[in-house]
Structure formats: C-alpha cells, structure tokens
N, C-alpha and C. Protein backbone atom coordinates (compact mmCIF):
# COMPACT_ATOMS: atom_id res chain seq x y z
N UNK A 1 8.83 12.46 -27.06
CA UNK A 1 8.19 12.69 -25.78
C UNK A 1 9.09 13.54 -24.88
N UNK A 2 10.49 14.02 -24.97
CA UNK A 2 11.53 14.12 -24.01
C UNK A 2 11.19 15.49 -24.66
N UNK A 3 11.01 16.26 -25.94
CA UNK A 3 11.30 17.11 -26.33
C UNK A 3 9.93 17.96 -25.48
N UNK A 4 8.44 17.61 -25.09
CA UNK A 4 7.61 18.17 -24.71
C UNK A 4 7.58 17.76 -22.81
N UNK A 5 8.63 17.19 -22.64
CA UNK A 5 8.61 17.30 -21.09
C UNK A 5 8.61 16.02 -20.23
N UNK A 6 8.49 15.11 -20.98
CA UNK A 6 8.52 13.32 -20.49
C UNK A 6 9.93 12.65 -19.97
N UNK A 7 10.02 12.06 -19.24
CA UNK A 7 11.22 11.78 -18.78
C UNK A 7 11.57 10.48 -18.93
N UNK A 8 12.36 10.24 -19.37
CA UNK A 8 12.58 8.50 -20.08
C UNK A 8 13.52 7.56 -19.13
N UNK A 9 12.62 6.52 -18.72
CA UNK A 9 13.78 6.36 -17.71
C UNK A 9 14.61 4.81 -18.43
N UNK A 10 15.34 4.90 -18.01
CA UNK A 10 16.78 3.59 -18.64
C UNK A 10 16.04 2.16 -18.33
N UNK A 11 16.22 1.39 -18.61
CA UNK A 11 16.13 -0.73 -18.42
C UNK A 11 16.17 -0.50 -17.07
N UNK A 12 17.27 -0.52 -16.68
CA UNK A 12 17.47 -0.50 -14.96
C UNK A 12 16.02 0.22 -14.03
N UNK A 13 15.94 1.93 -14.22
CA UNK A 13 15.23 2.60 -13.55
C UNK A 13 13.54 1.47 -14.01
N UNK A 14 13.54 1.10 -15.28
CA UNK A 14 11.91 0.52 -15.50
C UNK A 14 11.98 -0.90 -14.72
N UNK A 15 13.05 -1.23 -14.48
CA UNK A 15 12.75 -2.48 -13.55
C UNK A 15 12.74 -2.03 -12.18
N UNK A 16 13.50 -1.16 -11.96
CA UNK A 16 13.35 -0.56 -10.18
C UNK A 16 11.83 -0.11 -9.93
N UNK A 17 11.29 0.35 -11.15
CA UNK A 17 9.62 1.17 -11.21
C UNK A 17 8.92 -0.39 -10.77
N UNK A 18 9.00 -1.33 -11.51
CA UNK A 18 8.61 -2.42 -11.53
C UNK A 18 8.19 -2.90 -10.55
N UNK A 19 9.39 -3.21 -9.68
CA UNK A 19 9.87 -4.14 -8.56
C UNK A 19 9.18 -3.10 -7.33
N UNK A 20 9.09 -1.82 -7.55
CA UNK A 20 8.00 -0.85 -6.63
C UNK A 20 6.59 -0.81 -6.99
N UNK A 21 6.12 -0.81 -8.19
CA UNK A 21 4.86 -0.26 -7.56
C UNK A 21 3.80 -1.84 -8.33
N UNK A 22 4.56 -3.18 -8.24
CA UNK A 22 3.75 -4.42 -8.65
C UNK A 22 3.99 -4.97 -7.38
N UNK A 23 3.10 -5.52 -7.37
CA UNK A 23 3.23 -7.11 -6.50
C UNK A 23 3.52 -8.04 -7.60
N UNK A 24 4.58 -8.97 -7.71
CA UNK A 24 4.71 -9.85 -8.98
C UNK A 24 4.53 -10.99 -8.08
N UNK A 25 3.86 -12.50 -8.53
CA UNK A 25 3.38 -13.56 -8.16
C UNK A 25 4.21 -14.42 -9.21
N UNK A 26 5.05 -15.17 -8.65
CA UNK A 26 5.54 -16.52 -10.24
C UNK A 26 5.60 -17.67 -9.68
N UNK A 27 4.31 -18.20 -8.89
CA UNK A 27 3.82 -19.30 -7.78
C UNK A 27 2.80 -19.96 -8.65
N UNK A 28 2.38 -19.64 -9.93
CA UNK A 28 1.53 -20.05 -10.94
C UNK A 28 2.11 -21.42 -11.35
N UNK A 29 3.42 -21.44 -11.65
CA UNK A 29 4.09 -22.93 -12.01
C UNK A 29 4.17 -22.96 -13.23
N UNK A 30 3.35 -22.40 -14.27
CA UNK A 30 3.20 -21.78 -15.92
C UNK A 30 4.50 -21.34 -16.50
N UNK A 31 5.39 -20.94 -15.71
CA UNK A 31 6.25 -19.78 -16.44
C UNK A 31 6.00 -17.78 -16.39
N UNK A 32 5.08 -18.48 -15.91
CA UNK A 32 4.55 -16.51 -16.51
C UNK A 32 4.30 -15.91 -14.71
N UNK A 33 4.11 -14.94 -14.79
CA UNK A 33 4.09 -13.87 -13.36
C UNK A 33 3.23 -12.99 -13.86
N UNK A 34 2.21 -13.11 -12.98
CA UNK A 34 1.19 -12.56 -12.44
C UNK A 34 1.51 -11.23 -11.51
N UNK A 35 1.00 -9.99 -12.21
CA UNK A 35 1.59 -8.60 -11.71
C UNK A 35 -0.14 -7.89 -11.41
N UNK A 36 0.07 -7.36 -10.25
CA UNK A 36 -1.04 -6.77 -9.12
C UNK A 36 -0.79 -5.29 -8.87
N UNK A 37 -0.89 -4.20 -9.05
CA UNK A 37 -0.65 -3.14 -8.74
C UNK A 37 -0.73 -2.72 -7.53
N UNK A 38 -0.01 -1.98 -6.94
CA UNK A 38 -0.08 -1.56 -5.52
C UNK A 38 -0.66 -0.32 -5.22
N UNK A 39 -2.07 -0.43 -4.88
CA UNK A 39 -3.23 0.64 -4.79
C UNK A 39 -2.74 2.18 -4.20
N UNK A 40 -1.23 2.14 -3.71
CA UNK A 40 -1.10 3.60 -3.26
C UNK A 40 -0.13 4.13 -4.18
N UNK A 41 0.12 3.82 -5.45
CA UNK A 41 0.69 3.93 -6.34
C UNK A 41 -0.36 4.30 -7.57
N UNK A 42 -1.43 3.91 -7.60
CA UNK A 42 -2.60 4.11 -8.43
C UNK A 42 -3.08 5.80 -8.77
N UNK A 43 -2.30 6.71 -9.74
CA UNK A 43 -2.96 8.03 -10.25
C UNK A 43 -2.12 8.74 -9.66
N UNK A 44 -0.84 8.35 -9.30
CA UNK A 44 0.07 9.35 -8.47
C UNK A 44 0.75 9.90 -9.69
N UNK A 45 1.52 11.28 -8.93
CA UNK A 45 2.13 12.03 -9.80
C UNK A 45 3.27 11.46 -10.61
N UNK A 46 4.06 11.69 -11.74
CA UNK A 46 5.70 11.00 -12.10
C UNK A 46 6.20 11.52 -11.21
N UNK A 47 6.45 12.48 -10.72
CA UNK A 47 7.24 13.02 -9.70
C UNK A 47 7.36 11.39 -8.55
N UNK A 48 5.96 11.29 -8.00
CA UNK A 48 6.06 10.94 -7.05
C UNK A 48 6.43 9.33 -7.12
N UNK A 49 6.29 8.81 -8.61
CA UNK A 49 6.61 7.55 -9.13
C UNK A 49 8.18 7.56 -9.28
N UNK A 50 8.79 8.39 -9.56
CA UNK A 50 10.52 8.68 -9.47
C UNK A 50 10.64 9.06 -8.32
N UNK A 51 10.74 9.45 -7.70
CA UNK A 51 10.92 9.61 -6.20
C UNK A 51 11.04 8.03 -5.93
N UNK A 52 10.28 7.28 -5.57
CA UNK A 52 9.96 6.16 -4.87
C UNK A 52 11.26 5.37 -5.42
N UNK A 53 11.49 5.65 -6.75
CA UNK A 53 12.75 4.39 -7.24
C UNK A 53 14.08 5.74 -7.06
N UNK A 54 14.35 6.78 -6.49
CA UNK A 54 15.21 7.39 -5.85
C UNK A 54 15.91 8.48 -6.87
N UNK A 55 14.84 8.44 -7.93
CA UNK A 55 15.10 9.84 -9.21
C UNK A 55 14.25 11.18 -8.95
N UNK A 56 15.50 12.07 -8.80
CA UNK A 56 14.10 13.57 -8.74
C UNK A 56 14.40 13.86 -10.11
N UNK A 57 12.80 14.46 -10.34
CA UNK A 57 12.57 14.79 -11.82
C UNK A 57 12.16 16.24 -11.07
N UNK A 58 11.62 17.13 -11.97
CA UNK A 58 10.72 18.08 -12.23
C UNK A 58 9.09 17.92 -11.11
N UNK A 59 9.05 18.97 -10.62
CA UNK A 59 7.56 18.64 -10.17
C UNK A 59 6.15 18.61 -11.28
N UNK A 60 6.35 19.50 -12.19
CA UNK A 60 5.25 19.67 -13.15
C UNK A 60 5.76 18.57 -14.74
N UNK A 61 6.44 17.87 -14.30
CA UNK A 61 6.71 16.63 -14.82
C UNK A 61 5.33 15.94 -15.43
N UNK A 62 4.77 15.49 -16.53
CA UNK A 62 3.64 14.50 -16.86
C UNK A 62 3.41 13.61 -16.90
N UNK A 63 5.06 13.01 -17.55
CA UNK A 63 5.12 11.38 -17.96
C UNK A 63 6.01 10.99 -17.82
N UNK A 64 6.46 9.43 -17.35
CA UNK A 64 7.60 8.71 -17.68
C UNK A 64 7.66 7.85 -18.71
N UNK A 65 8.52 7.51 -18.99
CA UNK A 65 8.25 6.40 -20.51
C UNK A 65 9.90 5.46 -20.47
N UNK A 66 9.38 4.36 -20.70
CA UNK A 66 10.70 3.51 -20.77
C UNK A 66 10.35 2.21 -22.10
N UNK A 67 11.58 1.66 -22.02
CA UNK A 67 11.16 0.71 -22.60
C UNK A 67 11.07 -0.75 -22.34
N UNK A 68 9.80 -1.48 -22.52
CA UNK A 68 9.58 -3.03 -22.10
C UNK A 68 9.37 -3.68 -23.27
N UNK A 69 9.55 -4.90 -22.38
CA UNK A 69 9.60 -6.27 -23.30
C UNK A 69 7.66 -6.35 -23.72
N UNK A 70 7.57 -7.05 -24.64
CA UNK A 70 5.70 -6.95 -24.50
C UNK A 70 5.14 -7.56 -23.29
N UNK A 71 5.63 -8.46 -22.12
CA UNK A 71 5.03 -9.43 -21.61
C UNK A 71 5.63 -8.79 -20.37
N UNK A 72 6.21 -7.74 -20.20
CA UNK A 72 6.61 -6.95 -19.03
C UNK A 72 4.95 -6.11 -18.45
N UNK A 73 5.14 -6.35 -17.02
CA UNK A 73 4.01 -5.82 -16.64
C UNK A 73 3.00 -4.33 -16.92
N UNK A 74 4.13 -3.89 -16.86
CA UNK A 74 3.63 -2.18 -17.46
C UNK A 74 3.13 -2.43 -18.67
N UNK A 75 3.35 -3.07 -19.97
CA UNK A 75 2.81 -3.33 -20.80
C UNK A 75 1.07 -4.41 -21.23
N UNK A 76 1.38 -5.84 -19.87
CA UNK A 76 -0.03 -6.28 -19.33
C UNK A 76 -0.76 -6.20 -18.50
N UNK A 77 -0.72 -5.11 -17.84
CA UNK A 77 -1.24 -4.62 -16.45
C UNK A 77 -1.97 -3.31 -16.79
N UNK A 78 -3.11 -3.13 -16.56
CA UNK A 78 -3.35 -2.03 -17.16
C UNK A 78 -3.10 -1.13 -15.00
N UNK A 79 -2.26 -0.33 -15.53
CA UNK A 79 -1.91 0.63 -14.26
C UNK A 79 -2.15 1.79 -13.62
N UNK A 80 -2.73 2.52 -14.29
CA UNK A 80 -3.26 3.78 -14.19
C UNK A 80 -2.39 4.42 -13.87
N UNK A 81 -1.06 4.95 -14.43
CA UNK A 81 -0.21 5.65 -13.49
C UNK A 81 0.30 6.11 -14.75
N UNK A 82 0.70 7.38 -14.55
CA UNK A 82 2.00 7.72 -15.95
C UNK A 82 3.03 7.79 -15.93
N UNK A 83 3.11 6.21 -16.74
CA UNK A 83 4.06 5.63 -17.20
C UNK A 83 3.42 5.02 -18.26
N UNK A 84 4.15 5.31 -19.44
CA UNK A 84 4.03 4.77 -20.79
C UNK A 84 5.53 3.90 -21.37
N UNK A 85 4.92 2.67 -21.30
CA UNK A 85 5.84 1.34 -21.52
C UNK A 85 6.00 1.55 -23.34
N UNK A 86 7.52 1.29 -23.85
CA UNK A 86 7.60 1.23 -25.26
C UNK A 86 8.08 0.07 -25.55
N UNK A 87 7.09 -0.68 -26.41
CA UNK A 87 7.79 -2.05 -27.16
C UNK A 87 7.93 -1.93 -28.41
N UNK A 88 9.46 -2.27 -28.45
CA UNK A 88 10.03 -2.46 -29.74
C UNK A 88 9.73 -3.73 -30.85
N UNK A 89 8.72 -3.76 -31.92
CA UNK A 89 8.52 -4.68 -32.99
C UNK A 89 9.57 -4.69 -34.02
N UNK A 90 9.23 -5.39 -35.23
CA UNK A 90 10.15 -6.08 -35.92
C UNK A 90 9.18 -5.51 -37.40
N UNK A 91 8.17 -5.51 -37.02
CA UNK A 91 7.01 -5.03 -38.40
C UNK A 91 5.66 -4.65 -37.32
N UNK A 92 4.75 -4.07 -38.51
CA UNK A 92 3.86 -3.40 -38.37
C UNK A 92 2.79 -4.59 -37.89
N UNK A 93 2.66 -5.57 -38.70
CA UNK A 93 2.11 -6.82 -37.85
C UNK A 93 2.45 -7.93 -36.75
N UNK A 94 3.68 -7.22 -36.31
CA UNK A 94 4.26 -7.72 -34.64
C UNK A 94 3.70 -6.82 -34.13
N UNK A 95 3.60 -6.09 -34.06
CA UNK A 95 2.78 -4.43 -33.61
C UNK A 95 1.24 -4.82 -33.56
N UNK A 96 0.74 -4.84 -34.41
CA UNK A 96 -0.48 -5.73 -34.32
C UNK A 96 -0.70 -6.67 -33.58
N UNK A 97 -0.17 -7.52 -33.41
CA UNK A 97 -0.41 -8.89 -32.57
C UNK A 97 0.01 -8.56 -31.28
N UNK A 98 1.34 -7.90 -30.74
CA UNK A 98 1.56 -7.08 -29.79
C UNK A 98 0.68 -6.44 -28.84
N UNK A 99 -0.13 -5.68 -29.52
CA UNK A 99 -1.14 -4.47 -28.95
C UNK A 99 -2.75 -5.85 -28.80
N UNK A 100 -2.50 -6.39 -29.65
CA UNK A 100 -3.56 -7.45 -29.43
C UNK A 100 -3.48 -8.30 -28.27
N UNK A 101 -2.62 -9.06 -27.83
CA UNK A 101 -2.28 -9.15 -26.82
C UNK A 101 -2.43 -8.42 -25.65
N UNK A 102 -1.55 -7.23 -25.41
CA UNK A 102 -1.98 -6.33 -24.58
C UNK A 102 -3.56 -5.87 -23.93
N UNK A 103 -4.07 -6.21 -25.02
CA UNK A 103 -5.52 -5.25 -25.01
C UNK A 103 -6.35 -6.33 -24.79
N UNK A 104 -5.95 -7.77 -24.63
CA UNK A 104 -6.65 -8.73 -23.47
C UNK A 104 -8.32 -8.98 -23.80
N UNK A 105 -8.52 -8.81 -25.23
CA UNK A 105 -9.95 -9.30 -25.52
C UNK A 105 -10.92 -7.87 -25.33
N UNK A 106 -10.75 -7.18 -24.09
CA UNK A 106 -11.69 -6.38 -23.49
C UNK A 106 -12.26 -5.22 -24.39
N UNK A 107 -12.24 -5.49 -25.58
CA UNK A 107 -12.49 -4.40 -27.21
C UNK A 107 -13.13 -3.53 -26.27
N UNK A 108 -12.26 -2.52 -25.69
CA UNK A 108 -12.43 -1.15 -24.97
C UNK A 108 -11.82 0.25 -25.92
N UNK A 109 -10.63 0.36 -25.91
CA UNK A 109 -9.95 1.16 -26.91
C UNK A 109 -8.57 0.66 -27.26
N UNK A 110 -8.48 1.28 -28.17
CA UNK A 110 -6.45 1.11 -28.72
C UNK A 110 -6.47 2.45 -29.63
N UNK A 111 -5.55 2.56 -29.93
CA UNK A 111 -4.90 3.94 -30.75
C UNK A 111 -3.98 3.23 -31.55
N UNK A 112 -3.60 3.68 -32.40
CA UNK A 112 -2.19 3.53 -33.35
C UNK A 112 -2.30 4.81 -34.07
N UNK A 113 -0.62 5.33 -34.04
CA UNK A 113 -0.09 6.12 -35.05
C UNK A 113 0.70 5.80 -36.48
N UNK A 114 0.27 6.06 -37.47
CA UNK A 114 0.41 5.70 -38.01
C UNK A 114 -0.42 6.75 -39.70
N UNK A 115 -0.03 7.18 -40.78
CA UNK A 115 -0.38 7.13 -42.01
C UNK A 115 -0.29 6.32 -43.55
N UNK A 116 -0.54 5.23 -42.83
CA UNK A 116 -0.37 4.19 -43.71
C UNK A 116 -1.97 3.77 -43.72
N UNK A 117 -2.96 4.04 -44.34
CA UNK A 117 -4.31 3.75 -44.46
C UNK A 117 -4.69 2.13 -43.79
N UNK A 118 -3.65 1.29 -44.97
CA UNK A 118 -4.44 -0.02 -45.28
C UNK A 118 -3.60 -0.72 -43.81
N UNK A 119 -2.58 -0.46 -43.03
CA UNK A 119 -2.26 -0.62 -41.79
C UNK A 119 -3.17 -0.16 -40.48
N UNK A 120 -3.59 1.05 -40.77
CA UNK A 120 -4.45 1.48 -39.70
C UNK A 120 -5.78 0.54 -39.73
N UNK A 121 -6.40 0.41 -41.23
CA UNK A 121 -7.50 -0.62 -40.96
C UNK A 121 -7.37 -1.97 -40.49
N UNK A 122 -6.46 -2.53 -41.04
CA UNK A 122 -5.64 -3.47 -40.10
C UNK A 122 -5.89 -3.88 -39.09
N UNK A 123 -5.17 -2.54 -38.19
CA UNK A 123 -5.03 -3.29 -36.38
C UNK A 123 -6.79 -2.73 -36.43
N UNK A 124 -7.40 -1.36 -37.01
CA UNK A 124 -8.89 -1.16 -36.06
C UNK A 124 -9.41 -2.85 -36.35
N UNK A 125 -9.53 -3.38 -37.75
CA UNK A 125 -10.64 -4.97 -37.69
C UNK A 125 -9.56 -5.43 -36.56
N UNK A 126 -8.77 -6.09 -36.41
CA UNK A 126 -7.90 -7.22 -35.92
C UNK A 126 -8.40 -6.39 -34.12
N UNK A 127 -8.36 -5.29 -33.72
CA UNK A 127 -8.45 -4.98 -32.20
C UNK A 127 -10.06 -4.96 -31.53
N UNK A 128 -10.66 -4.67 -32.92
CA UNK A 128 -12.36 -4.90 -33.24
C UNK A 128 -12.50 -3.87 -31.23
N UNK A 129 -12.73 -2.79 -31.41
CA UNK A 129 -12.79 -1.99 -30.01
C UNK A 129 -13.67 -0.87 -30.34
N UNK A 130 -14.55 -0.82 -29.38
CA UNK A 130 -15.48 0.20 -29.40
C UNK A 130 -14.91 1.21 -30.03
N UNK A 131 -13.67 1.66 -29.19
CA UNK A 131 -13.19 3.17 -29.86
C UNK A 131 -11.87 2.79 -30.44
N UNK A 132 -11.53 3.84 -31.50
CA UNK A 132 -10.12 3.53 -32.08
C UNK A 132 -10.05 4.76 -32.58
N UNK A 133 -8.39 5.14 -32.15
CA UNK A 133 -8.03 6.31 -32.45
C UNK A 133 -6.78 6.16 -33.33
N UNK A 134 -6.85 6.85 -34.74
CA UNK A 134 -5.44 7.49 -35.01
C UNK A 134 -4.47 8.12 -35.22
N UNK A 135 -3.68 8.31 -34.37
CA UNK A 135 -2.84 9.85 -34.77
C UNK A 135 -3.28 11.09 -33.19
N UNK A 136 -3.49 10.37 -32.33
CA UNK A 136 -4.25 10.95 -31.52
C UNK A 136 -4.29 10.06 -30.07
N UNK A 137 -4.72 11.09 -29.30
CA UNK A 137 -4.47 10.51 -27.60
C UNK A 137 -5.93 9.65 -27.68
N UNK A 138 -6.31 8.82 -26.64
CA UNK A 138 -7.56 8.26 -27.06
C UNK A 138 -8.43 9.32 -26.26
N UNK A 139 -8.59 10.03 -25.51
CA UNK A 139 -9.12 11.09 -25.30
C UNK A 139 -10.37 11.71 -26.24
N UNK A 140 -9.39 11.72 -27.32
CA UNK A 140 -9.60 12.17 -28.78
C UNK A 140 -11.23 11.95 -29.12
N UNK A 141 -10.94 10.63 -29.06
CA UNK A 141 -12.95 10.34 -29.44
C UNK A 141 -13.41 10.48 -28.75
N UNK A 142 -13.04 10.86 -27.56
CA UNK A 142 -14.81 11.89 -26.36
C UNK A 142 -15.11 13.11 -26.81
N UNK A 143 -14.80 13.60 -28.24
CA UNK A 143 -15.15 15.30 -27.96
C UNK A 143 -13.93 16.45 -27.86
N UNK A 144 -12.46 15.44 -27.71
CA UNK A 144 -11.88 16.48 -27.38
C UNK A 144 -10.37 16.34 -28.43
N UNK A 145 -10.41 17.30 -29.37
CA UNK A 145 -9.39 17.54 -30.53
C UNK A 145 -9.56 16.24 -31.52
N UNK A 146 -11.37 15.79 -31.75
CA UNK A 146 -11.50 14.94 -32.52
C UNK A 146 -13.23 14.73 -32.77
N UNK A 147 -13.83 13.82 -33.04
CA UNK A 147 -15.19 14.12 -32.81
C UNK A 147 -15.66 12.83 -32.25
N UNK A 148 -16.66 13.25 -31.46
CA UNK A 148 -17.45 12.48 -30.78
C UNK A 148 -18.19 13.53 -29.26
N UNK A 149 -18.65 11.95 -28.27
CA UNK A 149 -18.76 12.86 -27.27
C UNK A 149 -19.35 11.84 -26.40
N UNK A 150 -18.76 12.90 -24.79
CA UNK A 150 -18.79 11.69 -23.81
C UNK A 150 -20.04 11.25 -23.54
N UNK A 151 -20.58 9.92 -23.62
CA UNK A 151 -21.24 9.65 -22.46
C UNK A 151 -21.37 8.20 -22.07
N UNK A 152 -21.45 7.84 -21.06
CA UNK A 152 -21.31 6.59 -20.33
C UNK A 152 -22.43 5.84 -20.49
N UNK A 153 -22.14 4.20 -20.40
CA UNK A 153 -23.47 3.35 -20.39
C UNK A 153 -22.90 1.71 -19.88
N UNK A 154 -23.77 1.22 -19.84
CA UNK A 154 -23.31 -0.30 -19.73
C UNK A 154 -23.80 -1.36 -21.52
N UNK A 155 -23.42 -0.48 -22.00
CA UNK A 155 -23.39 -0.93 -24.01
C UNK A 155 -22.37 -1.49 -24.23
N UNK A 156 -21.31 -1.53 -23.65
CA UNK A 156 -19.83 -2.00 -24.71
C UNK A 156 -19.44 -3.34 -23.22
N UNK A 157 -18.87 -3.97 -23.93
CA UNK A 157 -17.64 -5.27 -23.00
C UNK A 157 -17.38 -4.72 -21.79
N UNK A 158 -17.08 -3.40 -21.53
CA UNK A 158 -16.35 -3.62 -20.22
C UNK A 158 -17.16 -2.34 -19.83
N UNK A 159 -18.35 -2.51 -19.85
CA UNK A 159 -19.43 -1.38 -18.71
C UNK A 159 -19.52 0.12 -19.08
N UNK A 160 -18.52 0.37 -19.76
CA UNK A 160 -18.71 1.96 -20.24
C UNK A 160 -17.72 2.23 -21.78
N UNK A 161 -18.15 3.58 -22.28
CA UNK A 161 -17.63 3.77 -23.92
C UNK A 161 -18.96 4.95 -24.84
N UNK A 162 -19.00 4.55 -25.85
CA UNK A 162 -19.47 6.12 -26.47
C UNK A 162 -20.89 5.11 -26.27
N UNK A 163 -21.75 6.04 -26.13
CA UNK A 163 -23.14 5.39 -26.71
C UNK A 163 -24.01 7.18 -26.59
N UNK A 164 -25.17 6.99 -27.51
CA UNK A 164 -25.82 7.90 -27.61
C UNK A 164 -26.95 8.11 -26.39
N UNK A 165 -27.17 9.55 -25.67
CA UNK A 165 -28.36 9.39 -25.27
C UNK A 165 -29.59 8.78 -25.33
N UNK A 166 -29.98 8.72 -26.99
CA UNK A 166 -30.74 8.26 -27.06
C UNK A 166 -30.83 6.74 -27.21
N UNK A 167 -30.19 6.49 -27.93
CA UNK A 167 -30.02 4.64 -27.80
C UNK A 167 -29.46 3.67 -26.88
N UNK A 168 -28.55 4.60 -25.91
CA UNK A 168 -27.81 3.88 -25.12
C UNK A 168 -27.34 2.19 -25.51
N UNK A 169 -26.76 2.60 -27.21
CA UNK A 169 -26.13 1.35 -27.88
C UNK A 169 -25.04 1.40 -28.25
N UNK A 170 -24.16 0.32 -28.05
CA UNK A 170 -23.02 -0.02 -28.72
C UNK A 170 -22.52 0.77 -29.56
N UNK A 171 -22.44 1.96 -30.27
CA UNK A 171 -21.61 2.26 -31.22
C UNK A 171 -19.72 2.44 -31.58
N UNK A 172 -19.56 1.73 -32.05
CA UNK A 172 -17.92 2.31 -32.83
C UNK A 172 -17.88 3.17 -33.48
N UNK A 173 -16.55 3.49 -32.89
CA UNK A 173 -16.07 5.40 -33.67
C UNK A 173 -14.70 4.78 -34.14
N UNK A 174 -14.12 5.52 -35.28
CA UNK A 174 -12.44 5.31 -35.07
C UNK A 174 -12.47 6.95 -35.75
N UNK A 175 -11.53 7.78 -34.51
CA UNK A 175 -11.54 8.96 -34.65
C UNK A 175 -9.56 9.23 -35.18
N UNK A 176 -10.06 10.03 -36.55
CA UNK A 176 -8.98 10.04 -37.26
C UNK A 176 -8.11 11.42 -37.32
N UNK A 177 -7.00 11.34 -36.39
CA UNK A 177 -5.89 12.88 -36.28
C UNK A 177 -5.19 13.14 -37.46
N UNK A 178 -4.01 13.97 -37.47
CA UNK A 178 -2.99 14.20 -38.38
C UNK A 178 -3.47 14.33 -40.20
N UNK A 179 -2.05 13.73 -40.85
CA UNK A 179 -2.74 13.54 -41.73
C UNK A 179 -3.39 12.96 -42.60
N UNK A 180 -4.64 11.94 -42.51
CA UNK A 180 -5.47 10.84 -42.95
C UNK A 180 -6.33 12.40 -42.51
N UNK A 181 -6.60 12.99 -41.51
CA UNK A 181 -8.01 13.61 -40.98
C UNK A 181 -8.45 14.52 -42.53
N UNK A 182 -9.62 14.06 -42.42
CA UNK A 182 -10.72 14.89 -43.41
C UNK A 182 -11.42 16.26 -42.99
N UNK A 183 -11.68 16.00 -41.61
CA UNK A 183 -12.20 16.96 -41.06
C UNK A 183 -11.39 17.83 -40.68
C-alpha cells in the first residue's frame, strides 16, 4: 500500500487516530467498549484525519493503514473514513473467523485476497454475503474492473446490494480478480 501512496501509521499514531475520531464507552461492565464515531470525522480526507492526531502527510494522500488488534475499533466499527485497520492472523481460518466477526452477521459484503481456490470458498460459504469479492476492491462487483452492476433495492439484510431491475431479488455475486479470473 506505501508503494502506491498510503501512509502507514505506527501502534502509537493508530491509537492517537483512535482516541480522536471514537467516542469509546467501557460503562457496559462486560469488559468490552463500545466505540461511536464522531460524525465530523465521517468521509474526511487522510490528510485531514492526520492532521487532527498532529501528522502532515501529502494533500492528495488516499489512505492510512495501521495495524489493530481484531476487537480494536477501526476493525468493529464500521467508519467510513480512510483508514484501513490490518489484523495480523495465525492461519487462514483465524482470518476467517476474524473477518466473521467483524462483518457482524449483516451478510452485506467481504472481499478476501487470496489464490488458493478451496480457501476462497471457504470464507465466501462461512461470510454467506450478498457480494463477495476476490482479488479485488469490493467496488469490483458493481460494474467496475469486474462484472456486475449497480443497482439498489431493499432485497438483501441491510436495505441495499445487487438486485436486478427486473426482479428486484436477492441475488449473490462473488466477483473473481487476478489470477483465479476466467474472464
């Protein structure tokens, strides 16, 4: 990611990101903390996400990327911001259960990279998600550097995902990049 323009920030800088743009709650009594995003932080630039924890990057900057624990907020929070959280597994099925976790039931999308066939089928049954991408941004299955195409409906778990004009039904895609792609 560093080689196409992403800026990686250290343990320290991903907890300073943290401690800025969550509200963290650990008043639950559970053990666990409850993380809230802070709505003026929502779709902002990296620039303007390093700035705030006191790093100048690049203005035409895209992404930040660090690395978290799985149960670190950037990783269960879905945030809208770019920043891409990296968790380190142990195997391909900690990775699995990992991203399963993460992805919180809501069979919306997941991606995995990966050319290992009987792994990729794997996490798609085990994440069971409208869309699944591999080798590829999830982007990918709307139409764009993969096949499919956009259009919106209230068909899938969480109110929108591929469905056809005409049926306005449920369908699953798993749109396949690199090299597994046939097409």
């Amino acid at each position: 990611m560093k080689r196409v323009g992403a800026v990686e920030l250290n343990r320290g800088q991903v907890e300073k990101l943290t401690q800025t743009v969550f509200d963290i709650d650990r008043s639950h009594g559970d053990g666990r903390a409850r993380a809230r995003v802070k709505h003026e932080f929502v779709g902002k630039d990296p620039a303007v996400l390093a700035a705030a924890i006191g790093l100048h990057i690049a203005p035409e900057t895209l992404l930040l990327f660090g690395e978290a624990e799985e149960d670190h907020p950037f990783v269960q929070t879905e945030q809208m911001m770019p920043f891409i959280p990296i968790t380190r597994v142990s195997s391909v099925d900690d990775g699995i259960r990992a991203a399963l976790k993460a992805e919180h039931g809501f069979h919306h999308t997941a991606l995995m990279h990966s050319s290992n066939a009987e792994n990729v089928t794997r996490m798609a049954r085990a994440m069971n998600t409208s869309i699944f991408v591999q080798n590829a941004p999830c982007y990918a299955s709307l139409g764009s550097d993969g096949p499919g195409f956009m259009s919106y409906s209230v068909a899938t778990p969480t109110g929108e995902g591929i469905t056809t004009p005409l049926t306005f039904t449920r369908q699953r895609s798993i749109t396949i990049a690199g090299a597994l792609r046939v097409i």
